[in-house]
Protein backbone atom coordinates (compact mmCIF):
# COMPACT_ATOMS: atom_id res chain seq x y z
CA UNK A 1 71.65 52.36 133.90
CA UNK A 2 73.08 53.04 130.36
CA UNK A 3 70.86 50.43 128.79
CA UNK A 4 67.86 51.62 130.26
CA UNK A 5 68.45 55.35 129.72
CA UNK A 6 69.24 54.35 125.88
CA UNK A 7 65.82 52.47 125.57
CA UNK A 8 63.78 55.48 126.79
CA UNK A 9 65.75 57.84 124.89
CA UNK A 10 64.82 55.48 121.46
CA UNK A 11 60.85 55.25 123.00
CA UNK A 12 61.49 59.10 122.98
CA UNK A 13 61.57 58.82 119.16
CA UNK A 14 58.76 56.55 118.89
CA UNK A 15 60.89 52.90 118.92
CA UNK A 16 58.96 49.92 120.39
CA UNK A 17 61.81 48.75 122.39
CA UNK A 18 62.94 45.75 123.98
CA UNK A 19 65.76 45.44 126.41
CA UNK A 20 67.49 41.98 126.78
CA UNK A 21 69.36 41.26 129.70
CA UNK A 22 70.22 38.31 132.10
CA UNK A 23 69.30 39.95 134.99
CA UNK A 24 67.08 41.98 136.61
CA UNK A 25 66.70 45.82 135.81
CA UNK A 26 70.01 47.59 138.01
CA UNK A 27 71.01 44.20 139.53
CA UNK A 28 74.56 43.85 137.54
CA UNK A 29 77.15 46.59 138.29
CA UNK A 30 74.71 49.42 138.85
CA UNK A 31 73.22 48.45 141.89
CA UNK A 32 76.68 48.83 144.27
CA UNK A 33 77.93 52.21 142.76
CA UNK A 34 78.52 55.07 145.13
CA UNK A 35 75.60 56.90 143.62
CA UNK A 36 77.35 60.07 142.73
CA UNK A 37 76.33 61.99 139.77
CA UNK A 38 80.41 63.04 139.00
CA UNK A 39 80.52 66.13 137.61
CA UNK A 40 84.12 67.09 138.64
CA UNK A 41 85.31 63.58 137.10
CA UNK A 42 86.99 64.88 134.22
CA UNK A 43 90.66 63.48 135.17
CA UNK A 44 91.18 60.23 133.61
CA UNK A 45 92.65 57.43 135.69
CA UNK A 46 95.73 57.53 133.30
CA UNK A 47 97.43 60.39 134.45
CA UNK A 48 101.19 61.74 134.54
CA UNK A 49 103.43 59.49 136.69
CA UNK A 50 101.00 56.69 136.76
CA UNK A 51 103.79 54.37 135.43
CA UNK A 52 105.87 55.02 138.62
CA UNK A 53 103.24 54.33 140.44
CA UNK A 54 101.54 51.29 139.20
CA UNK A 55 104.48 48.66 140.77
CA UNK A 56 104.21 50.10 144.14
CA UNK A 57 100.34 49.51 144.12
CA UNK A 58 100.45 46.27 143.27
CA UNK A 59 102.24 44.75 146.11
CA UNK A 60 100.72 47.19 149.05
CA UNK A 61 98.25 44.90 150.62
CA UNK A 62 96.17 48.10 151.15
CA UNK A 63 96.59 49.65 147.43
CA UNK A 64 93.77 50.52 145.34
CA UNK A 65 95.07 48.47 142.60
CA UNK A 66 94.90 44.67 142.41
CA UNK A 67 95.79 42.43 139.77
CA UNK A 68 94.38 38.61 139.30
CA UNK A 69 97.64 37.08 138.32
CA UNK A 70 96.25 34.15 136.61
CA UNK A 71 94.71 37.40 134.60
CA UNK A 72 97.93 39.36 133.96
CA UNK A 73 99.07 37.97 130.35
CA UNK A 74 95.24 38.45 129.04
CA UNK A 75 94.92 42.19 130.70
CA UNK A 76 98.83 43.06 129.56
CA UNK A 77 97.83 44.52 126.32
CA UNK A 78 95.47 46.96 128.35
CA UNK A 79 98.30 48.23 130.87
CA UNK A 80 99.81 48.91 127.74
CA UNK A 81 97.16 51.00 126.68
CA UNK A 82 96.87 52.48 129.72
CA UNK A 83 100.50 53.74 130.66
CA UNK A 84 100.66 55.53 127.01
CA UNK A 85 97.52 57.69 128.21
CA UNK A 86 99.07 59.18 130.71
CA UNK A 87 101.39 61.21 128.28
CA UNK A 88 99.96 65.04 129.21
CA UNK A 89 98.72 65.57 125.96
CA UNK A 90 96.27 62.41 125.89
CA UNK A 91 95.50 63.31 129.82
CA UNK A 92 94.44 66.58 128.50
CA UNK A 93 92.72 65.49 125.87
CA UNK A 94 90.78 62.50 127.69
CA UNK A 95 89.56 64.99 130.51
CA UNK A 96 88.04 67.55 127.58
CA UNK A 97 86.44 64.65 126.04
CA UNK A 98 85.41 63.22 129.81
CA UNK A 99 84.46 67.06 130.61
CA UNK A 100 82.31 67.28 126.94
CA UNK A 101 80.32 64.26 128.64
CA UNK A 102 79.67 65.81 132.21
CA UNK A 103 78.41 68.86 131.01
CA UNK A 104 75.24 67.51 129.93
CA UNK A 105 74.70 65.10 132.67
CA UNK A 106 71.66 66.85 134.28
CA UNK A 107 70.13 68.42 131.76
CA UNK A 108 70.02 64.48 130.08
CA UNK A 109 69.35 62.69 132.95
CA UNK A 110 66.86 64.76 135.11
CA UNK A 111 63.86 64.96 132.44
CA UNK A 112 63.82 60.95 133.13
CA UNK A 113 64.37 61.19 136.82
CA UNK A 114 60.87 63.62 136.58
CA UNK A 115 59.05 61.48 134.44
CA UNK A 116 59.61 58.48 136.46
CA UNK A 117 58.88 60.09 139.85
CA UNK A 118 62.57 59.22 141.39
CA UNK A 119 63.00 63.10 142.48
CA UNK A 120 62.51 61.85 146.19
CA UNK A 121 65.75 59.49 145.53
CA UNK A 122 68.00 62.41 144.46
CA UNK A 123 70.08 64.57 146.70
CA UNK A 124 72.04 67.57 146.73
CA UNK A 125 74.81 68.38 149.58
CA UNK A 126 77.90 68.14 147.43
CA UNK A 127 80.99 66.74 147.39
CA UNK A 128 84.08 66.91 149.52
CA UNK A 129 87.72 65.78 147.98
CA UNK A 130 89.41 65.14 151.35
CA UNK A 131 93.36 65.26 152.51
CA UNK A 132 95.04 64.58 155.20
CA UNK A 133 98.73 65.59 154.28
CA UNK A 134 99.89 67.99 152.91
CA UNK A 135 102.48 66.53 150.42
CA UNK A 136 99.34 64.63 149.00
CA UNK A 137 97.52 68.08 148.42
CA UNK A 138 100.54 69.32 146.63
CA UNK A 139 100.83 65.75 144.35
CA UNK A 140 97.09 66.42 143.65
CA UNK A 141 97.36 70.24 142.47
CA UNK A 142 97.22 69.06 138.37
CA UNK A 143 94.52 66.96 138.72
CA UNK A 144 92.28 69.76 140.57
CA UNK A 145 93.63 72.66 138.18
CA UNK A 146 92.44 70.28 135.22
CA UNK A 147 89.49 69.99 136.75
CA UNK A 148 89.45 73.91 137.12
CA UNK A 149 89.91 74.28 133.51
CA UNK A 150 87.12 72.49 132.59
CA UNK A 151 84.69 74.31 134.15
CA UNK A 152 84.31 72.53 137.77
CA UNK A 153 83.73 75.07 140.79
CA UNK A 154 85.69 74.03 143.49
CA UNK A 155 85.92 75.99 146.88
CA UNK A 156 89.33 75.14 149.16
CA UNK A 157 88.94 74.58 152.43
CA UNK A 158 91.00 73.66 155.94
CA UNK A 159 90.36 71.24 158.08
CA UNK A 160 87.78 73.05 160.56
CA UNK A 161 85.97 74.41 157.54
CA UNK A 162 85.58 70.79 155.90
CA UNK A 163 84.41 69.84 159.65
CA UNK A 164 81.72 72.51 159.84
CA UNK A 165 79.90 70.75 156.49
CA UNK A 166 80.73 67.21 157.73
CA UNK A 167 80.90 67.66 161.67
CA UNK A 168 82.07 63.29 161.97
CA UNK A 169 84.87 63.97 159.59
CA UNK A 170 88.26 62.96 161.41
CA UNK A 171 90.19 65.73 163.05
CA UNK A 172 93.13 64.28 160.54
CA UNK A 173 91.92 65.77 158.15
CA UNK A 174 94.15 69.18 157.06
CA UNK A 175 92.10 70.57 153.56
CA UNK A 176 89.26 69.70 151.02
CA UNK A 177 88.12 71.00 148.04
CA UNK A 178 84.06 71.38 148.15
CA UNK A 179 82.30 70.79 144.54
CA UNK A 180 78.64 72.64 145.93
CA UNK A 181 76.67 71.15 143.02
CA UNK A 182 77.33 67.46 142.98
CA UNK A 183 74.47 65.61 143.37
CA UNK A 184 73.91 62.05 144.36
CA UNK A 185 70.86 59.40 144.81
CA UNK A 186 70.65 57.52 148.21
CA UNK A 187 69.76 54.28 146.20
CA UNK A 188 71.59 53.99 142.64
CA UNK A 189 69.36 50.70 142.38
CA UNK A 190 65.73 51.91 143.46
CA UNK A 191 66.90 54.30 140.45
CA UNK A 192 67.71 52.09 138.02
CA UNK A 193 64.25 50.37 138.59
CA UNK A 194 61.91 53.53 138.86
CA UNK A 195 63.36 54.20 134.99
CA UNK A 196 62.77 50.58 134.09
CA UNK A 197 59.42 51.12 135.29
CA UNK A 198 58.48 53.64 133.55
CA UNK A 199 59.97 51.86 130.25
CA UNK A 200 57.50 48.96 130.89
CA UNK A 201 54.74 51.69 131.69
CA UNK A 202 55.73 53.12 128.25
CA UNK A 203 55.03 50.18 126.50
CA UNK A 204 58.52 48.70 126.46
CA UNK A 205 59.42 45.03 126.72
CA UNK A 206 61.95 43.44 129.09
CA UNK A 207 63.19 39.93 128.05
CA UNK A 208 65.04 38.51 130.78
CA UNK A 209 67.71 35.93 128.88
CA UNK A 210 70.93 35.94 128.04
CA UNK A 211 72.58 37.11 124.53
CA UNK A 212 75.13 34.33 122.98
CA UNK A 213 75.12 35.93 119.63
CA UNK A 214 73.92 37.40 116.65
CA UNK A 215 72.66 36.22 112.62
CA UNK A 216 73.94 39.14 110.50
CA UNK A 217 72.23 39.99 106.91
CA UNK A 218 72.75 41.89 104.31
CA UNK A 219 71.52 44.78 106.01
CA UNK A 220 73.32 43.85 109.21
CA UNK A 221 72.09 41.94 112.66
CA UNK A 222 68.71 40.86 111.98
CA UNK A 223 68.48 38.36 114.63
CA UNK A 224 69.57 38.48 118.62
CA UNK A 225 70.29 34.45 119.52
CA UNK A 226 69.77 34.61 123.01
CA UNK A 227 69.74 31.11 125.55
CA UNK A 228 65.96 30.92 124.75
CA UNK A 229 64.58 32.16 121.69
CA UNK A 230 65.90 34.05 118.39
CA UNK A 231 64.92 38.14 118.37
CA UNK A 232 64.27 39.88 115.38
CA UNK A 233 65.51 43.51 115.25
CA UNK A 234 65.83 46.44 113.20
CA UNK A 235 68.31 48.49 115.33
CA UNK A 236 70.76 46.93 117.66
CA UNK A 237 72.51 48.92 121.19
CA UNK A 238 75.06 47.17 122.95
CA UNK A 239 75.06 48.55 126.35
CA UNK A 240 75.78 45.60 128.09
CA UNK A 241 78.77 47.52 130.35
CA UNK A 242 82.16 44.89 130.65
CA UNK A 243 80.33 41.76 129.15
CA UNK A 244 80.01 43.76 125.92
CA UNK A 245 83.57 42.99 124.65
CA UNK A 246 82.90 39.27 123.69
CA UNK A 247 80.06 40.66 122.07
CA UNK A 248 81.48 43.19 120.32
CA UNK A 249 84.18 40.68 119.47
CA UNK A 250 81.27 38.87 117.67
CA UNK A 251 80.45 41.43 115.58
CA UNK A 252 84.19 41.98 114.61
CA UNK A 253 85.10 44.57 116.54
CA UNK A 254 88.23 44.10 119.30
CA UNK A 255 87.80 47.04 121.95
CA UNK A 256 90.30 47.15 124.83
CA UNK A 257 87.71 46.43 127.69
CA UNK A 258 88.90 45.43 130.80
CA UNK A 259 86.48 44.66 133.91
CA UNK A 260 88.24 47.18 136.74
CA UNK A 261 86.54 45.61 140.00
CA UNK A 262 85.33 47.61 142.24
CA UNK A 263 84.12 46.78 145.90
CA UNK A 264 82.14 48.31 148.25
CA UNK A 265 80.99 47.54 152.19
CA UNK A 266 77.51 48.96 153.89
CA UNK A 267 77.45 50.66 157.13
CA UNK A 268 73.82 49.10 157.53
CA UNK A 269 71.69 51.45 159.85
CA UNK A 270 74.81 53.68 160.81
CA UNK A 271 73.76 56.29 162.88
CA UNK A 272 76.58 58.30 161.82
CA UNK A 273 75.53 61.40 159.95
CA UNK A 274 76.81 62.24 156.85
CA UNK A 275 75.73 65.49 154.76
CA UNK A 276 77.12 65.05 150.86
CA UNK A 277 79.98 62.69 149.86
CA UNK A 278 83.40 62.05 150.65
CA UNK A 279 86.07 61.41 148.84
CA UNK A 280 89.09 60.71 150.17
CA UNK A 281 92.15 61.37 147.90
CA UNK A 282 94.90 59.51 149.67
CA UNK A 283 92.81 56.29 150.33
CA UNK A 284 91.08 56.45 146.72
CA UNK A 285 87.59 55.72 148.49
CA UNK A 286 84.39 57.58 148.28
CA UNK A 287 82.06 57.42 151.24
CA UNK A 288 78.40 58.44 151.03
CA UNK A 289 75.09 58.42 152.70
CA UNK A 290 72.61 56.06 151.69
CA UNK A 291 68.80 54.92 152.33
CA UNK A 292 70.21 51.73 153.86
CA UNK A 293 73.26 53.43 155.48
CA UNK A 294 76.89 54.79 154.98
CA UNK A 295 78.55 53.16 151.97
CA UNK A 296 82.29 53.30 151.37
CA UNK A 297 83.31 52.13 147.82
CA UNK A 298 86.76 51.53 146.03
CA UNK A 299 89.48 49.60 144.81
CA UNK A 300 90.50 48.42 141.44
CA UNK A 301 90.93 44.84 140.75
CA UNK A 302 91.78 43.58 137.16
CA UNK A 303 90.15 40.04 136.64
CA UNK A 304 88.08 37.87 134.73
CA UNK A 305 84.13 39.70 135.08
CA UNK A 306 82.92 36.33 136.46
CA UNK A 307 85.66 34.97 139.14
CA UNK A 308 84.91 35.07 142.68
CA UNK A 309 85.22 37.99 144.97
CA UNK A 310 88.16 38.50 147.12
CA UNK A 311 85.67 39.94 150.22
CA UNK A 312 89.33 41.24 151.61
CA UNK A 313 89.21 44.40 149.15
CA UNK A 314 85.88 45.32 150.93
CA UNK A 315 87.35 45.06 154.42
CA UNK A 316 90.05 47.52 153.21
CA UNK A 317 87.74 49.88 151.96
CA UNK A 318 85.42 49.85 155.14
CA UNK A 319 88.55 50.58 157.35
CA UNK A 320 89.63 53.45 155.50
CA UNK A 321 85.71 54.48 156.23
CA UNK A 322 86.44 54.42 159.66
CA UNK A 323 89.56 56.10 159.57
CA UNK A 324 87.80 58.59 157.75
CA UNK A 325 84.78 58.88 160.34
CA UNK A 326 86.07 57.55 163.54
CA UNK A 327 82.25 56.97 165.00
CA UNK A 328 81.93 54.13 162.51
CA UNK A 329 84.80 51.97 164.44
CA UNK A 330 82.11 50.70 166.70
CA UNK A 331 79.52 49.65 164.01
CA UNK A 332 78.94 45.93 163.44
CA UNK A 333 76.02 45.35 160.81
CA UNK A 334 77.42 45.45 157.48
CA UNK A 335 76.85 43.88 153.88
CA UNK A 336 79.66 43.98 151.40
CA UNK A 337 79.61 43.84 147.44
CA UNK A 338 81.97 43.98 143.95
CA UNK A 339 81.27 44.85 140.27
CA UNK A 340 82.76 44.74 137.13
CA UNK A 341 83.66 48.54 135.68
CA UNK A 342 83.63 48.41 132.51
CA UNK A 343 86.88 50.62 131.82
CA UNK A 344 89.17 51.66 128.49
CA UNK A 345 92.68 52.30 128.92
CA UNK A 346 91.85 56.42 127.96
CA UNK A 347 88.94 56.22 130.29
CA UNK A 348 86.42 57.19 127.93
CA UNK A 349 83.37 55.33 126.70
CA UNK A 350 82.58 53.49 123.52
CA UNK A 351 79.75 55.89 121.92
CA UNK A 352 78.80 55.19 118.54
CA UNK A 353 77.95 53.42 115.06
CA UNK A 354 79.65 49.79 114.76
CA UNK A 355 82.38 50.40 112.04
CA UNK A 356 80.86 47.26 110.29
CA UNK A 357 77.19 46.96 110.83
CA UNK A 358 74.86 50.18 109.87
CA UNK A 359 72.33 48.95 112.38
CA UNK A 360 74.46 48.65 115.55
CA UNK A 361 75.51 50.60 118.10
CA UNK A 362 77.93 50.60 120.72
CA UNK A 363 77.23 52.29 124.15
CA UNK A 364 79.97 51.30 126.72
CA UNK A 365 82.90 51.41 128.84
CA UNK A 366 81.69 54.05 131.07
CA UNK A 367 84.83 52.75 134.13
CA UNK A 368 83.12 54.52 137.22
CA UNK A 369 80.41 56.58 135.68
CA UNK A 370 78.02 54.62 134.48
CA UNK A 371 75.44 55.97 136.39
CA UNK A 372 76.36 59.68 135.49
CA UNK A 373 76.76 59.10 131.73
CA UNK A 374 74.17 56.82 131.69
CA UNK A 375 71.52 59.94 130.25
CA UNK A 376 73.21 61.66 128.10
CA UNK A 377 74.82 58.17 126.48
CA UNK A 378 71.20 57.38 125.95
CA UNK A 379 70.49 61.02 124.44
CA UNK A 380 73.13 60.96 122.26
CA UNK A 381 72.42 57.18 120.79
CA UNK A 382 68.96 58.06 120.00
CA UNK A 383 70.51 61.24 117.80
CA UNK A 384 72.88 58.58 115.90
CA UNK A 385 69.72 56.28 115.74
CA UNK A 386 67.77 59.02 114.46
CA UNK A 387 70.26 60.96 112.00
CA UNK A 388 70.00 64.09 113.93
CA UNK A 389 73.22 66.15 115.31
CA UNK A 390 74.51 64.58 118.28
CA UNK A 391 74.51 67.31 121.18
CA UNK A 392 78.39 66.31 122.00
CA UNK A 393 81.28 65.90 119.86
CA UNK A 394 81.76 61.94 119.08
CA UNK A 395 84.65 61.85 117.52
CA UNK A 396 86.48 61.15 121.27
CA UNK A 397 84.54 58.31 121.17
CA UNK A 398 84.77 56.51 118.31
CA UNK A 399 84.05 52.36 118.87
CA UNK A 400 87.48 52.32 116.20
CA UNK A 401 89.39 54.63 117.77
CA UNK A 402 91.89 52.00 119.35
């Protein structure tokens, strides 16, 4: 999604553009997100009392947070990272930077959506945070005032009232805060390939290869070394989500990048309706409705991009779903999927000018919102491709800010 959304940004300002990748357009990471635009995503994952927290997740079988441990030395450096963000002051800072982001979502991402005829793929029923405790809605009261401080419209409700916008929602749960707004597409990857469609339509060129490196000049990369042929180029965007970090690494840059893995089951055919999204704050899931289905989407599991699945996260995640909305218990079609997140420890993206070649740029690290900053990442490359003011603050995300 960010790749693509950079490349018609740049054929926006008259670039012939070609887009290198190994697979096909949305087929990596993009095609199993949840397919929420996340407008009231401001809080970063680092957040006060994480470090309490962290042990305790990694030994519940039914945690959100796994760790590989044949991964653990190699991803240590990036806990690291990580706890120190959850100091208020970065949190604060991290969600205005996050917030600076979100605010320009739509008005980035919907002139493509037009163009490309995808408006039938977009809906808008909004969003539900969910509890079912109330101890949980009182440990959650910083994260939804920081969210209320950044602009996001959130209306409380009880129980009944979240039951009257989602009538299958379990009688467990007690409150929810509504975001009216959100918006979400019923098939991220039928997306993703509408805008690569109208790339190709544009005149753009998709190489399907894989990059293994780069000749650098005196000017900077003039050559892309891919596993069959050399590319010449002029300007260079690495938006190639986790597997940019070796890449980056190439060009001399080290960028915490960790792949946070998420997984996700299918409800395939469910005939259980759902009107907006769900997500549930206690069982860190997000449940919505798709073309194919209900899909149910979460966990975090640190490991190596490339090593097999652990399908086990994915039955976690589908029986929360259930919990969640009881009349899927009986369902038995399903399909289940991970991805690599690309994620920083301060849970902002990598936006800007290579601090060593004047011809590259770095566009990722997005964690969960790849498909909602994908838009306005592209927007505001083309501005730093182009000289012109970028239309957000990039100083937040500055590739040498670690």
């Amino acid at each position: 999604m960010v790749g693509i959304c950079c490349a018609l940004y740049l054929q926006n300002e008259g670039y012939q553009v070609t887009v290198i990748d190994r697979n096909a357009p949305g087929e990596a990471t993009s095609s199993g997100n949840l397919g929420g635009f996340g407008i009231a995503s401001c809080p970063p994952a680092a957040m006060p009392g994480i470090i309490r927290k962290v042990p305790g997740m990694l030994f519940k079988e039914t945690a959100p947070l796994k760790l590989r441990w044949g991964h653990a030395v190699t991803a240590l450096p990036w806990f690291i990272r990580f706890i120190a963000q959850s100091r208020r002051s970065n949190v604060e800072a991290n969600a205005r930077a996050r917030q600076s982001l979100l605010d320009k979502v739509h008005e980035a991402i919907d002139p493509l959506i037009d163009e490309a005829g995808a408006q039938a793929l977009m809906k808008s029923a909004g969003l539900m945070f969910t509890f079912e405790n109330e101890a949980a809605f009182q440990k959650a009261a910083y994260a939804f005032e920081l969210r209320k401080r950044n602009g996001v419209d959130l209306d409380l409700l009880d129980g009944n009232e979240a039951r009257q916008v989602e009538p299958n929602l379990s009688e467990n749960i007690i409150r929810a805060y509504r975001v009216a707004n959100f918006s979400n597409t019923a098939d991220p990857l039928r997306l993703v390939q509408a805008l690569a469609q109208l790339f190709l339509a544009r005149g753009g060129i998709y190489h399907r290869a894989e990059v293994r490196g780069f000749k650098v000049g005196s000017k900077g990369v003039s050559d892309i070394l891919t596993d069959t042929s050399e590319i010449p180029v002029e300007v260079l965007v690495l938006a190639a989500g986790v597997w940019s970090r070796p890449l980056a690494k190439q060009l001399g840059s080290s960028i915490p990048l960790e792949a946070e893995r998420g997984y996700h089951t299918n409800f395939v055919g469910s005939e259980v309706a759902m009107t907006g999204a769900i997500m549930s704050v206690e069982r860190h899931v997000a449940v919505t409705p798709m073309r194919e289905g209900i899909r149910v989407g979460g966990m975090a599991e640190f490991a190596a991009p490339d090593a097999p699945a652990d399908m086990r996260y994915a039955k976690i995640v589908r029986a929360h779903a259930q919990a969640l909305f009881p009349g899927l218990l009986s369902h038995q079609k399903f399909s289940e999927w991970m991805g690599p997140r690309p994620s920083h420890p301060d849970a902002k993206p990598v936006i800007g000018r290579s601090p060593l070649h004047r011809n590259v740029y770095f566009a990722f690290g997005h964690d969960h919102l790849g498909l909602t900053f994908g838009g306005i990442t592209g927007k505001l490359i083309s501005e730093l491709v182009t000289n012109n003011m970028p239309s957000v603050d990039l100083a937040p995300f500055r590739p040498d800010r670690f």
